[in-house]
C-alpha atoms as a PDB file:
ATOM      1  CA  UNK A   1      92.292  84.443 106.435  1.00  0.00           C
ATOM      2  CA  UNK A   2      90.908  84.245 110.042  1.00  0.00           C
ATOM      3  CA  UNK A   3      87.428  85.917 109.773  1.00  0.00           C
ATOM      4  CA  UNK A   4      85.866  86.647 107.012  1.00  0.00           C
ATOM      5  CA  UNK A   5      82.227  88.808 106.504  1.00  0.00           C
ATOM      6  CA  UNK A   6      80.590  89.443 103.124  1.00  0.00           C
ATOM      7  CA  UNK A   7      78.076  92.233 104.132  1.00  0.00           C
ATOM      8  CA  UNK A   8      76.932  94.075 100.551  1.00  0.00           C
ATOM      9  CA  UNK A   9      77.513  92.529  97.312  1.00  0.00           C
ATOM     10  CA  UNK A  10      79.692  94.725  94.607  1.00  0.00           C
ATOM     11  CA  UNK A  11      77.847  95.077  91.570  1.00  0.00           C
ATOM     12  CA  UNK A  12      80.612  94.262  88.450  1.00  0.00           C
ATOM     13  CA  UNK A  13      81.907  97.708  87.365  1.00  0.00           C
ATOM     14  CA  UNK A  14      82.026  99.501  90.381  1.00  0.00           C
ATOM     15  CA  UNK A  15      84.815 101.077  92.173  1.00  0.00           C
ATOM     16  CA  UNK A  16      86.354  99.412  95.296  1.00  0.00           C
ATOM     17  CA  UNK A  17      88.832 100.088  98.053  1.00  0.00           C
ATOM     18  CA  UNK A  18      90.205  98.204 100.646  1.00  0.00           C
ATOM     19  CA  UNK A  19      91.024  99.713 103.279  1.00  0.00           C
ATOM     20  CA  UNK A  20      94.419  97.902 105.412  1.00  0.00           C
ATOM     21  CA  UNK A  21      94.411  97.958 109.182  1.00  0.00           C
ATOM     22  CA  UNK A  22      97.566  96.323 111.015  1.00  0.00           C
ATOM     23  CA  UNK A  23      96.136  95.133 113.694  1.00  0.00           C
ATOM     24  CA  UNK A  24      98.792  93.192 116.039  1.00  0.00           C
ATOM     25  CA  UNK A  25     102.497  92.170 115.555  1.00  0.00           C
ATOM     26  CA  UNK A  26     102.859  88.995 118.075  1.00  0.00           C
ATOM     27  CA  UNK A  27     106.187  87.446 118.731  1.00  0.00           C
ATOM     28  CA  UNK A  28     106.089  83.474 118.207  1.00  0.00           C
ATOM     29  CA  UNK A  29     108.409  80.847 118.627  1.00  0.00           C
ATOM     30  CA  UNK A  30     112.251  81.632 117.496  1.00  0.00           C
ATOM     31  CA  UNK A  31     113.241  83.595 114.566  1.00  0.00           C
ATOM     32  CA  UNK A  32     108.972  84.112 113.527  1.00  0.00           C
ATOM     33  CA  UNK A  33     106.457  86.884 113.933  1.00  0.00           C
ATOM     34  CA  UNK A  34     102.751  86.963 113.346  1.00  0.00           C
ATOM     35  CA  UNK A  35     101.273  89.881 111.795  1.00  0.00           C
ATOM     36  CA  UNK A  36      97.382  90.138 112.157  1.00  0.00           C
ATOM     37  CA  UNK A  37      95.902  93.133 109.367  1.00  0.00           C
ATOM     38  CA  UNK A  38      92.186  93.958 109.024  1.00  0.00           C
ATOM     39  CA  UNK A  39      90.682  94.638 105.388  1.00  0.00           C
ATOM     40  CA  UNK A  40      87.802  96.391 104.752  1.00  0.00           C
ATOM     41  CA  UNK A  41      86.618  96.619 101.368  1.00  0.00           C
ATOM     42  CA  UNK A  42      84.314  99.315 100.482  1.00  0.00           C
ATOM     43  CA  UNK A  43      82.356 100.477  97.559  1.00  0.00           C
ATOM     44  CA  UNK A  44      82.199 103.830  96.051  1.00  0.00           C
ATOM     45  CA  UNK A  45      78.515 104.868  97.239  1.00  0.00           C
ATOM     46  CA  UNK A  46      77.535 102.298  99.399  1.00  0.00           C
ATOM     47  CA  UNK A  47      77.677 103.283 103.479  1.00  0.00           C
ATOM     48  CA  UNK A  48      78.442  98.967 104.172  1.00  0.00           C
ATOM     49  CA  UNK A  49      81.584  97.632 103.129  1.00  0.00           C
ATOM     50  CA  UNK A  50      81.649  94.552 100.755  1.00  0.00           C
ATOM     51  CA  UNK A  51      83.871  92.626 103.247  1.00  0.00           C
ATOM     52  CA  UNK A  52      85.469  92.655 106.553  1.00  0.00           C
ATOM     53  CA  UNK A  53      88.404  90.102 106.857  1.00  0.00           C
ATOM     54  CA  UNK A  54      90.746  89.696 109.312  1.00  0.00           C
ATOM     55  CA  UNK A  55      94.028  87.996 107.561  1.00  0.00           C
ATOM     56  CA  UNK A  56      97.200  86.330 108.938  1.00  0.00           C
ATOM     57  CA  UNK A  57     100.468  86.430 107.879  1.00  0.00           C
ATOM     58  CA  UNK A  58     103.686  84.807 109.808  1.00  0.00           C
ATOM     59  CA  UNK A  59     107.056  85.603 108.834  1.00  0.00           C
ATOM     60  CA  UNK A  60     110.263  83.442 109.178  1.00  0.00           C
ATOM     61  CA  UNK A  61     113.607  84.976 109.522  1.00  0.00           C
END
């Protein structure tokens, strides 16, 4: 994870989604790519999401 925000607290029991953004696909070093993907979890009800997070992933081939 690169950034993480925990703006409204879900309440055991209720409904969630979490919402995937892919954000940037950035070309590293040989044979390795860096996928960036925003989440943004919401609850059913609420207008402000549980979470933002911003999450890294980098994949060897």
């Amino acid at each position: 994870m690169n950034r993480v925000r925990f703006l409204n607290p879900a309440i055991v029991g209720s409904k969630i989604r979490d919402r995937i953004f892919l954000f940037n696909v950035e070309a590293q070093k040989e044979g390795r790519i860096l996928i960036t993907t925003t989440h943004t979890i919401e609850i059913e009800g609420q207008q402000k999401p549980a979470c933002v997070a911003e999450s890294l992933a980098l994949f060897f081939f």
